[in-house]
PDB file of N, CA and C in Angstrom:
ATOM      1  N   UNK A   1       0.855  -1.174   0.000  1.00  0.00           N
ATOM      2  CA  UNK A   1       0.000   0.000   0.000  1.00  0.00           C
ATOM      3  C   UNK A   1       0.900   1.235   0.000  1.00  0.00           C
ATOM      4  N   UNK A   2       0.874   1.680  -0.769  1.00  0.00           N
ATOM      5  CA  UNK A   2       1.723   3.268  -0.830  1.00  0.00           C
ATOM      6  C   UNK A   2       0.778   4.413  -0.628  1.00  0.00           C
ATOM      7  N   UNK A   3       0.679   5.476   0.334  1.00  0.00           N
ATOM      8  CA  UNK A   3       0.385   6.427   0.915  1.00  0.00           C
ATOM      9  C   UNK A   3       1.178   7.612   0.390  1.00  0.00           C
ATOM     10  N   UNK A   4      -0.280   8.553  -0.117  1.00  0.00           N
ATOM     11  CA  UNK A   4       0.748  10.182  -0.146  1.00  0.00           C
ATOM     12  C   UNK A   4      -0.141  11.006   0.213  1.00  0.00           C
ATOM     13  N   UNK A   5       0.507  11.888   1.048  1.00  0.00           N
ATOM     14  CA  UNK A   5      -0.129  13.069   1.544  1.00  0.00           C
ATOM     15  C   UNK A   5      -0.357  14.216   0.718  1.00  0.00           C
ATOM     16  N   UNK A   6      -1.368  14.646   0.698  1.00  0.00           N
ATOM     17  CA  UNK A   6      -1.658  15.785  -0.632  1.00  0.00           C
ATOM     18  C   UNK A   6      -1.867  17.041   0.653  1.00  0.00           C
ATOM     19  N   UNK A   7      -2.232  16.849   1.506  1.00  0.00           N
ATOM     20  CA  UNK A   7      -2.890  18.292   2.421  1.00  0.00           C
ATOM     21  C   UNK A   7      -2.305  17.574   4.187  1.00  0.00           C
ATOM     22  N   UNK A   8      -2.069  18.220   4.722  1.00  0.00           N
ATOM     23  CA  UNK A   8      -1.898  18.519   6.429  1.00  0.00           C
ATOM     24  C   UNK A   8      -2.232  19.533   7.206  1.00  0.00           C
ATOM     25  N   UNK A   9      -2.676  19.511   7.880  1.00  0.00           N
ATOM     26  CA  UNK A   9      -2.955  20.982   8.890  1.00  0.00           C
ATOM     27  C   UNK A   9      -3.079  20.476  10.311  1.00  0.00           C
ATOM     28  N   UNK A  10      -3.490  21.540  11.111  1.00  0.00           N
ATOM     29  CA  UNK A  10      -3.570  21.126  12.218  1.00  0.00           C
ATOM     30  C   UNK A  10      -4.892  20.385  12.638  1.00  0.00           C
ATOM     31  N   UNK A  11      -5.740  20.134  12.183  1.00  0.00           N
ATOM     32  CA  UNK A  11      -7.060  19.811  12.261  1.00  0.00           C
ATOM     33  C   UNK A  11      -7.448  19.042  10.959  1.00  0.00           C
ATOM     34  N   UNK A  12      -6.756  18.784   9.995  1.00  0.00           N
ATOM     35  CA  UNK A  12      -6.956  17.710   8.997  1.00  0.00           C
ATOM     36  C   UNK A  12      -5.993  16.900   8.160  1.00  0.00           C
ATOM     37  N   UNK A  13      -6.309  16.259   7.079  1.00  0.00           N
ATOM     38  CA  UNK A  13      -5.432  15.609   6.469  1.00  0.00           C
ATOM     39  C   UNK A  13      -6.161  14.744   5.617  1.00  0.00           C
ATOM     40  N   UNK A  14      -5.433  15.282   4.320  1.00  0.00           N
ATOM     41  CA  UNK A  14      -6.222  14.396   3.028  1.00  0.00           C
ATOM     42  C   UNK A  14      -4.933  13.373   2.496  1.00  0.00           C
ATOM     43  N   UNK A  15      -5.285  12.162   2.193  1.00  0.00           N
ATOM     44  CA  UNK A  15      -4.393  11.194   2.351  1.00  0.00           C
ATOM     45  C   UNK A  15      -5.021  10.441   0.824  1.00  0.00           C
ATOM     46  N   UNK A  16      -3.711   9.894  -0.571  1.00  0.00           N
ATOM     47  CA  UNK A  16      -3.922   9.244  -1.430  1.00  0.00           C
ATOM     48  C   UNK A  16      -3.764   7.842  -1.159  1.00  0.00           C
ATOM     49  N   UNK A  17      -4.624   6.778  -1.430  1.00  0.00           N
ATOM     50  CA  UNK A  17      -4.024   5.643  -1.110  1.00  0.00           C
ATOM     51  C   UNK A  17      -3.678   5.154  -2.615  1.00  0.00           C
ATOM     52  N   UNK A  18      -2.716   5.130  -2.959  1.00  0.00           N
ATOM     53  CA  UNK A  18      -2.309   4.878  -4.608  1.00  0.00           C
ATOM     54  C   UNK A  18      -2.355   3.633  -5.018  1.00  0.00           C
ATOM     55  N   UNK A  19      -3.523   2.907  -5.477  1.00  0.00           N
ATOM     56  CA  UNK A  19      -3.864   1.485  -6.108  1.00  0.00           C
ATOM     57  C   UNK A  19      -4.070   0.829  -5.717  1.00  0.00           C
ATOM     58  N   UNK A  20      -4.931   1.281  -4.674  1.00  0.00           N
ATOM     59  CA  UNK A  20      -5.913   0.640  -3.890  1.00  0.00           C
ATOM     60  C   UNK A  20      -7.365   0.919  -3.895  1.00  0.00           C
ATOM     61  N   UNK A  21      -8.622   0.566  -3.877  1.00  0.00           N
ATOM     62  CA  UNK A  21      -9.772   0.282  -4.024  1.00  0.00           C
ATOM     63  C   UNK A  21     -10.354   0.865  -2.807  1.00  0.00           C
ATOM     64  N   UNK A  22     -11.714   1.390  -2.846  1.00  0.00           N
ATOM     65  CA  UNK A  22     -12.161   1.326  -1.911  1.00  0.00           C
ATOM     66  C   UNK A  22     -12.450   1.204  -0.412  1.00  0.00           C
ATOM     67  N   UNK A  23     -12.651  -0.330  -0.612  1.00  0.00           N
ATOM     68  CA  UNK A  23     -12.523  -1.153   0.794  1.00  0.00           C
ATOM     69  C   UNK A  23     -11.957  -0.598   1.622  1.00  0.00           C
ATOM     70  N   UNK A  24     -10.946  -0.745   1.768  1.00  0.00           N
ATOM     71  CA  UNK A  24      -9.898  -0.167   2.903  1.00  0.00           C
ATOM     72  C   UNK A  24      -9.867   1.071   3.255  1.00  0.00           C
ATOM     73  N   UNK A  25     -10.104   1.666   2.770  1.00  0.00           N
ATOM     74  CA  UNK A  25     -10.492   3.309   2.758  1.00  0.00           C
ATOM     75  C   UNK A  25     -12.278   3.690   3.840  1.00  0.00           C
ATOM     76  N   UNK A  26     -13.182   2.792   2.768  1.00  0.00           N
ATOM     77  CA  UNK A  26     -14.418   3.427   3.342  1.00  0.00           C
ATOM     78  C   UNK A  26     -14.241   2.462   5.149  1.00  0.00           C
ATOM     79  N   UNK A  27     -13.492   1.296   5.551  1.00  0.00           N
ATOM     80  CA  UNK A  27     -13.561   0.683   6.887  1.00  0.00           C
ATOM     81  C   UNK A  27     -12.324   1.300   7.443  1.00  0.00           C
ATOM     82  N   UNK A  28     -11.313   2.119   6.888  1.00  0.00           N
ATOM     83  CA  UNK A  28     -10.731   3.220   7.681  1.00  0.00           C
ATOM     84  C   UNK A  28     -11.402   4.656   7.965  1.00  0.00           C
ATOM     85  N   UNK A  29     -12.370   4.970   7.253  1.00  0.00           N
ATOM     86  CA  UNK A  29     -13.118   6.381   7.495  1.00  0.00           C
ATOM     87  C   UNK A  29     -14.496   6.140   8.513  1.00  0.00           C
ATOM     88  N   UNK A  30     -14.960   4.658   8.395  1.00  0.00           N
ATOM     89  CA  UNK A  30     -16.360   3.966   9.526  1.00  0.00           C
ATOM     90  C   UNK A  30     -15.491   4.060  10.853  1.00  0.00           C
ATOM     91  N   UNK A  31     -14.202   3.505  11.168  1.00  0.00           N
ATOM     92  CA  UNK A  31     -13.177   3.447  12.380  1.00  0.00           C
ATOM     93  C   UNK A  31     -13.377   4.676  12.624  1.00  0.00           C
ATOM     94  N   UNK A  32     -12.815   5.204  11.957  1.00  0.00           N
ATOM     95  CA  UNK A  32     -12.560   6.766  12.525  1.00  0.00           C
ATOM     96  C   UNK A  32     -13.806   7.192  13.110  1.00  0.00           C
ATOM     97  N   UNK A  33     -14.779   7.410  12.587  1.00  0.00           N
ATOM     98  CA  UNK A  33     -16.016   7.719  12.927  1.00  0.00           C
ATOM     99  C   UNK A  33     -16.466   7.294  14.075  1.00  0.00           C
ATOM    100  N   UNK A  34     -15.569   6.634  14.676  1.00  0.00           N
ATOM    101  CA  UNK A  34     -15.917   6.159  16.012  1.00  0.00           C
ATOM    102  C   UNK A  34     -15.297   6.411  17.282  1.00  0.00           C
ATOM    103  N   UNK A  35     -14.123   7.330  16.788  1.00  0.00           N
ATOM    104  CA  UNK A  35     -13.845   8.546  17.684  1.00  0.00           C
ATOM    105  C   UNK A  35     -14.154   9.793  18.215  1.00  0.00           C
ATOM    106  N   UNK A  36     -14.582  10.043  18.770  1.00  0.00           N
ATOM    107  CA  UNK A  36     -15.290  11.171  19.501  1.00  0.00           C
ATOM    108  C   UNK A  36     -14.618  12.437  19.070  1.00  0.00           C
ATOM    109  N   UNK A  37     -13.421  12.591  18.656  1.00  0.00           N
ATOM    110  CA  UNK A  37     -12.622  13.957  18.589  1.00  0.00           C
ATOM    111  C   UNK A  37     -12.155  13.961  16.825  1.00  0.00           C
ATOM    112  N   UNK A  38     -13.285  13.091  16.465  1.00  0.00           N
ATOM    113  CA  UNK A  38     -12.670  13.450  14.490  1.00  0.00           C
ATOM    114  C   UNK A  38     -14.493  13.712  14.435  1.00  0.00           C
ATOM    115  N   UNK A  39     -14.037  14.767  13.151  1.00  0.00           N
ATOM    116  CA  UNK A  39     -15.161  15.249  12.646  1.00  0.00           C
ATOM    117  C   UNK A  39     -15.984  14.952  12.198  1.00  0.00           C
ATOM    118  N   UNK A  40     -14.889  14.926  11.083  1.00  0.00           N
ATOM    119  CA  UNK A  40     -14.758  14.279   9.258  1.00  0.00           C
ATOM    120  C   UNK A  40     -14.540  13.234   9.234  1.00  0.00           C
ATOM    121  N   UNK A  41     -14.430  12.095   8.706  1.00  0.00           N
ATOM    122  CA  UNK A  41     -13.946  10.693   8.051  1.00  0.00           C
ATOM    123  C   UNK A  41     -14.842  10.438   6.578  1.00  0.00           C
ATOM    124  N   UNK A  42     -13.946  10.695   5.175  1.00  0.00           N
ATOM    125  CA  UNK A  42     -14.557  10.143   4.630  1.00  0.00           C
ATOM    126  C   UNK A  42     -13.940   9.841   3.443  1.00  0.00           C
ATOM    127  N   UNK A  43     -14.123   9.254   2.014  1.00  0.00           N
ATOM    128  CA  UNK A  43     -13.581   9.188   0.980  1.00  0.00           C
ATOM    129  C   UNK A  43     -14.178   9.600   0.317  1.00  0.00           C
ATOM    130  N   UNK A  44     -13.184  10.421  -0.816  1.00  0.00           N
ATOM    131  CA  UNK A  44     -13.226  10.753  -2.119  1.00  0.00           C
ATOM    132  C   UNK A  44     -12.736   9.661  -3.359  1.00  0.00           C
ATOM    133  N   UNK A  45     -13.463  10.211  -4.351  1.00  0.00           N
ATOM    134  CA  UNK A  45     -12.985   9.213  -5.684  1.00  0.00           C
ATOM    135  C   UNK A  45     -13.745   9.864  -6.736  1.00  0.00           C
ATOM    136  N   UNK A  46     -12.641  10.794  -7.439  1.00  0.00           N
ATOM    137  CA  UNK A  46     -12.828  11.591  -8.066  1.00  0.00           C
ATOM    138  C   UNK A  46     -13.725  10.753  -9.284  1.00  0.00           C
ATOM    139  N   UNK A  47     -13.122  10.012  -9.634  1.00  0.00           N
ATOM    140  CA  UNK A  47     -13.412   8.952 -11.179  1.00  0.00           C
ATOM    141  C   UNK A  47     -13.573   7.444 -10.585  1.00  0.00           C
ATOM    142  N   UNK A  48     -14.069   6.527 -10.892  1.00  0.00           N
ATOM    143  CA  UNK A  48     -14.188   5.413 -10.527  1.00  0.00           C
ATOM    144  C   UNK A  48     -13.011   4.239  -9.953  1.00  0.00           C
ATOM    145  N   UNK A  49     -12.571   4.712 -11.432  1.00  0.00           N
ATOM    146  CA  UNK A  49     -11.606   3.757 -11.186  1.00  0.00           C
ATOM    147  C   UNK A  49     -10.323   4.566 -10.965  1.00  0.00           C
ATOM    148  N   UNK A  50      -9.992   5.997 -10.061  1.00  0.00           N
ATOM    149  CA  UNK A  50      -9.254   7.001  -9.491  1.00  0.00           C
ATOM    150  C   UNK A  50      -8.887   6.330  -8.201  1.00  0.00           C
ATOM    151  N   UNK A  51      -7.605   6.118  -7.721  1.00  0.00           N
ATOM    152  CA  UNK A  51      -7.104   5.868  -6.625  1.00  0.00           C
ATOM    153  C   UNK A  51      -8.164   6.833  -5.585  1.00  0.00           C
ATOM    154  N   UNK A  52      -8.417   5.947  -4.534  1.00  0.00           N
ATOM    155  CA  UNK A  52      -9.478   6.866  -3.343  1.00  0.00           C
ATOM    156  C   UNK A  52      -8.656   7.862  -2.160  1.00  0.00           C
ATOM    157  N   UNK A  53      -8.951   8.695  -1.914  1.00  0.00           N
ATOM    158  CA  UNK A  53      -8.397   9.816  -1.289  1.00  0.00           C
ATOM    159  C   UNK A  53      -9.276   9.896   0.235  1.00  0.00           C
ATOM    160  N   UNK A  54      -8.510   9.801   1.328  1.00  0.00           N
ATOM    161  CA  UNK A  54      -9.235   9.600   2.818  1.00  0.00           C
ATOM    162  C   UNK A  54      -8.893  11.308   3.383  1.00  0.00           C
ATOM    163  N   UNK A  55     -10.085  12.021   3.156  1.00  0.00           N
ATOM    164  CA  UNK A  55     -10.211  13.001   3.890  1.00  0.00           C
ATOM    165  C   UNK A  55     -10.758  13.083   5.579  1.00  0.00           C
ATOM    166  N   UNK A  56      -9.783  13.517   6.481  1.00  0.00           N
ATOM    167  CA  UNK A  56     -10.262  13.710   7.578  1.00  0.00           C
ATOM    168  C   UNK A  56      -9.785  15.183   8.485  1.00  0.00           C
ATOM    169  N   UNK A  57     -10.619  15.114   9.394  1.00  0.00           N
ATOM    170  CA  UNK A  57     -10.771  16.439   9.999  1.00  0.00           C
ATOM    171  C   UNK A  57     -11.089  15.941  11.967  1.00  0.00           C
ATOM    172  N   UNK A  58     -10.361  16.937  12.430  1.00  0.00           N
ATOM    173  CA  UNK A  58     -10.759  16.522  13.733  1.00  0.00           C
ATOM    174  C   UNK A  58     -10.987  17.677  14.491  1.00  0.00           C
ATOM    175  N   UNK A  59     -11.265  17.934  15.875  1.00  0.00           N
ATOM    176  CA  UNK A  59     -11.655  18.484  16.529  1.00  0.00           C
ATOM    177  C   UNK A  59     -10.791  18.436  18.136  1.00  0.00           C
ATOM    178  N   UNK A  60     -10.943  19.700  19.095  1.00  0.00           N
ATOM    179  CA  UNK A  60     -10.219  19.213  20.596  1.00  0.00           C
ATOM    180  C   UNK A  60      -8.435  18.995  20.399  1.00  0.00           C
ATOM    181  N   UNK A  61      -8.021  19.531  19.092  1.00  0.00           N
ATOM    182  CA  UNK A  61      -6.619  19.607  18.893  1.00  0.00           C
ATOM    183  C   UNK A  61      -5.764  18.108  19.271  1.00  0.00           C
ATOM    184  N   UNK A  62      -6.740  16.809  18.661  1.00  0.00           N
ATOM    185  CA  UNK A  62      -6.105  15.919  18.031  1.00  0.00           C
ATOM    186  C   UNK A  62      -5.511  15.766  16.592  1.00  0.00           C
ATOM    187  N   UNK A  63      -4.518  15.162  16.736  1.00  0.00           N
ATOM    188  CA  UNK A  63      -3.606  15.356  15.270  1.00  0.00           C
ATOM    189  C   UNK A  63      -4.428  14.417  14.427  1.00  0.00           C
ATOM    190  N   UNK A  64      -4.182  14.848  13.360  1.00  0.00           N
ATOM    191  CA  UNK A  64      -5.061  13.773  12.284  1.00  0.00           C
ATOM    192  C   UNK A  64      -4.641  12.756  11.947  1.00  0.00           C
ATOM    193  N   UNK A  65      -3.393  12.753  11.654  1.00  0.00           N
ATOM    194  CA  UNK A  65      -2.216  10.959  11.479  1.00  0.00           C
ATOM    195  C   UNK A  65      -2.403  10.249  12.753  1.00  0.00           C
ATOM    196  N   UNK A  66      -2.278  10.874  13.928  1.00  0.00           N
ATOM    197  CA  UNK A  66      -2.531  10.011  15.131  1.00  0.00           C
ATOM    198  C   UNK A  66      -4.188   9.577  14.838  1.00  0.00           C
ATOM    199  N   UNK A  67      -4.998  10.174  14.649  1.00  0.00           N
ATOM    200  CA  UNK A  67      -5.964   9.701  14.657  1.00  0.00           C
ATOM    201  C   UNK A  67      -6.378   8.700  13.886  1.00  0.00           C
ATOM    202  N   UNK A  68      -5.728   8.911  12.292  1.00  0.00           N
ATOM    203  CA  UNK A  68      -5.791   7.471  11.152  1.00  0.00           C
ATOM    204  C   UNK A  68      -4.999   6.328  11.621  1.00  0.00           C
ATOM    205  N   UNK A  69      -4.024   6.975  12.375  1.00  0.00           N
ATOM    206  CA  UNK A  69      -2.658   5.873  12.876  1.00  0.00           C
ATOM    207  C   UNK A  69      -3.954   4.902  14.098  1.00  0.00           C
ATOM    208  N   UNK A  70      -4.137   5.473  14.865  1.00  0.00           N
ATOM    209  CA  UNK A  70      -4.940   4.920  15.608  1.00  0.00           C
ATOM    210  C   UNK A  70      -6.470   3.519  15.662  1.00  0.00           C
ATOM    211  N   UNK A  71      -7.312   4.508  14.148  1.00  0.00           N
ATOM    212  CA  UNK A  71      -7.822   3.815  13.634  1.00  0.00           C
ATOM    213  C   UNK A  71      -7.836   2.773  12.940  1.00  0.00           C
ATOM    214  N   UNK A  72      -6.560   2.770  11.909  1.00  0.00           N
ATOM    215  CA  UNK A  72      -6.141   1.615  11.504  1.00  0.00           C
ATOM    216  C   UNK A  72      -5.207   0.384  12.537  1.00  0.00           C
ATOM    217  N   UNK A  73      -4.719   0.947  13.527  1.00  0.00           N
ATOM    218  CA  UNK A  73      -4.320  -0.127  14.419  1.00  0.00           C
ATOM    219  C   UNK A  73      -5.676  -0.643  14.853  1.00  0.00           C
ATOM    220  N   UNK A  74      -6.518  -0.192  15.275  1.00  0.00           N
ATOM    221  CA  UNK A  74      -8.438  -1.297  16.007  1.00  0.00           C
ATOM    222  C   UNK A  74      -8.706  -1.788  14.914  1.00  0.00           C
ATOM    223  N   UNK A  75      -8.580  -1.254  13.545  1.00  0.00           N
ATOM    224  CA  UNK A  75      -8.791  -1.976  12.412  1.00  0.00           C
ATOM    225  C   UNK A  75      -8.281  -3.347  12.337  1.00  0.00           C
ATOM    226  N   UNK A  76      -6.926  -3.357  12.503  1.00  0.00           N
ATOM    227  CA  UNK A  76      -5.767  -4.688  12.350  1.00  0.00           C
ATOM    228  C   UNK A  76      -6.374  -5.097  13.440  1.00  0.00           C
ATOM    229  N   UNK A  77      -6.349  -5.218  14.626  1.00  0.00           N
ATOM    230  CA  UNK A  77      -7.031  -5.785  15.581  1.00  0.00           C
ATOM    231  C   UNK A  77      -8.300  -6.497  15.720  1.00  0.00           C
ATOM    232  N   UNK A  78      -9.313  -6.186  15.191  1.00  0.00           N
ATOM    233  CA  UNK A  78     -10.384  -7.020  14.644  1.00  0.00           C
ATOM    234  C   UNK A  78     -10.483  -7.841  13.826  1.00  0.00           C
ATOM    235  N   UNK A  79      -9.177  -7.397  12.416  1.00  0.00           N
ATOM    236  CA  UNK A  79      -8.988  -8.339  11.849  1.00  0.00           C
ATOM    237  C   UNK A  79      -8.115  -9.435  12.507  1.00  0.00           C
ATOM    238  N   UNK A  80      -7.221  -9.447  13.451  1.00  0.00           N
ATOM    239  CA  UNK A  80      -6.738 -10.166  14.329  1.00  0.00           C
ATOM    240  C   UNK A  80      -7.407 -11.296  14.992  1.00  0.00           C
ATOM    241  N   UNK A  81      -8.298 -10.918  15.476  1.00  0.00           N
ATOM    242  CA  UNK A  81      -9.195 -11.178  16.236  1.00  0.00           C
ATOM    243  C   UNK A  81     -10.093 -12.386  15.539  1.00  0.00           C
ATOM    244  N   UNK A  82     -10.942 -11.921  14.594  1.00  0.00           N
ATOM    245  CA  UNK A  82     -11.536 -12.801  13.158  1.00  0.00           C
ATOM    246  C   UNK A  82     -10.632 -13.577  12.775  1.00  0.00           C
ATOM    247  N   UNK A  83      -9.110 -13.586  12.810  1.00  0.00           N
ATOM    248  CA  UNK A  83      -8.333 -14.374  12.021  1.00  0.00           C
ATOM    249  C   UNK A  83      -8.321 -15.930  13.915  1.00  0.00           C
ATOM    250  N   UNK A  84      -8.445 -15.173  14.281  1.00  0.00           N
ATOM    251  CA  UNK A  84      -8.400 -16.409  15.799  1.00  0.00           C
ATOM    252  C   UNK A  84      -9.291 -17.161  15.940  1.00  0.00           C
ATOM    253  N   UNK A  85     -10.672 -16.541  15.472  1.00  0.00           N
ATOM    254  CA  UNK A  85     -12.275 -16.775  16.036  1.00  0.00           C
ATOM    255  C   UNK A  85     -12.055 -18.127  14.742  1.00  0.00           C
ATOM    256  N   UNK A  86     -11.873 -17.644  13.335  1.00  0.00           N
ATOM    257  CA  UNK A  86     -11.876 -18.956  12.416  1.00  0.00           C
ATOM    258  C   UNK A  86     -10.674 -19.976  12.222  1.00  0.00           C
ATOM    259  N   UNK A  87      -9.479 -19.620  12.813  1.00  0.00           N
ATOM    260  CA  UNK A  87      -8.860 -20.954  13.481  1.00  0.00           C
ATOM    261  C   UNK A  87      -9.284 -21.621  14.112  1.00  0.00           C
ATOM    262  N   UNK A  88     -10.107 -21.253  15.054  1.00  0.00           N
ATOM    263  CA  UNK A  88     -11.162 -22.171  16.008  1.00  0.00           C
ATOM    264  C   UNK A  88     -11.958 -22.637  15.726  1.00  0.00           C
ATOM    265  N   UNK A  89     -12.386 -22.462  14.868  1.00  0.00           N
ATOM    266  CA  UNK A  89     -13.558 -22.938  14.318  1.00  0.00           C
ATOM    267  C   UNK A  89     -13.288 -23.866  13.069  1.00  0.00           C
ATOM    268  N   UNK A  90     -11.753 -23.777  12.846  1.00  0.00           N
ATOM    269  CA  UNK A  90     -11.523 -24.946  11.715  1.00  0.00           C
ATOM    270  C   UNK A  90     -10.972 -25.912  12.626  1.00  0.00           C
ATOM    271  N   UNK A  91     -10.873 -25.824  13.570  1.00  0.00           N
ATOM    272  CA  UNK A  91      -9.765 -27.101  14.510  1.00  0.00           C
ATOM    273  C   UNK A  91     -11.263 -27.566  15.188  1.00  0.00           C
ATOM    274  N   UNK A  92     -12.035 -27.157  15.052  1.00  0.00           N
ATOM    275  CA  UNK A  92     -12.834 -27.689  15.877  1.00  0.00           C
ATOM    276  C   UNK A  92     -13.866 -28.723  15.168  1.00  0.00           C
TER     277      UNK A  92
END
């Protein structure tokens, strides 16, 4: 996954994910959304088949990378988690 930053500020950050789809984007902008101190979480896609762009915005003078950084770690974690629940369930 290659990442480029197009915008930073103190209160946002628009982020390219370059050749990557969707997916990963719209269940990194739902995460986010589940922080109390981000605004914004959402994706752009200019053209369809346009690499998707994760705009976010926060609030209470949290940084915005900490906040994606954040989100995508509970992200990996659930997927963690799902990856345990169906080992168990194949040994069993």
């Amino acid at each position: 996954m290659k990442l480029k930053l197009l915008e930073l500020t103190d209160d946002g950050a628009r982020i390219l994910f370059e050749g990557e789809g969707i997916t990963y984007v719209n269940a990194l902008a739902a995460e986010l959304l589940n922080d109390p101190e981000v605004d914004v979480a959402q994706h752009r896609q200019v053209f369809r088949f346009a690499d998707p762009e994760l705009v976010v915005t926060t609030i209470g003078g949290r940084p915005p990378l900490l906040a994606i950084t954040d989100a995508a770690k509970r992200l990996s974690g659930y997927a963690g988690e799902l990856l345990r629940q169906m080992e168990a369930l194949e040994a069993a």
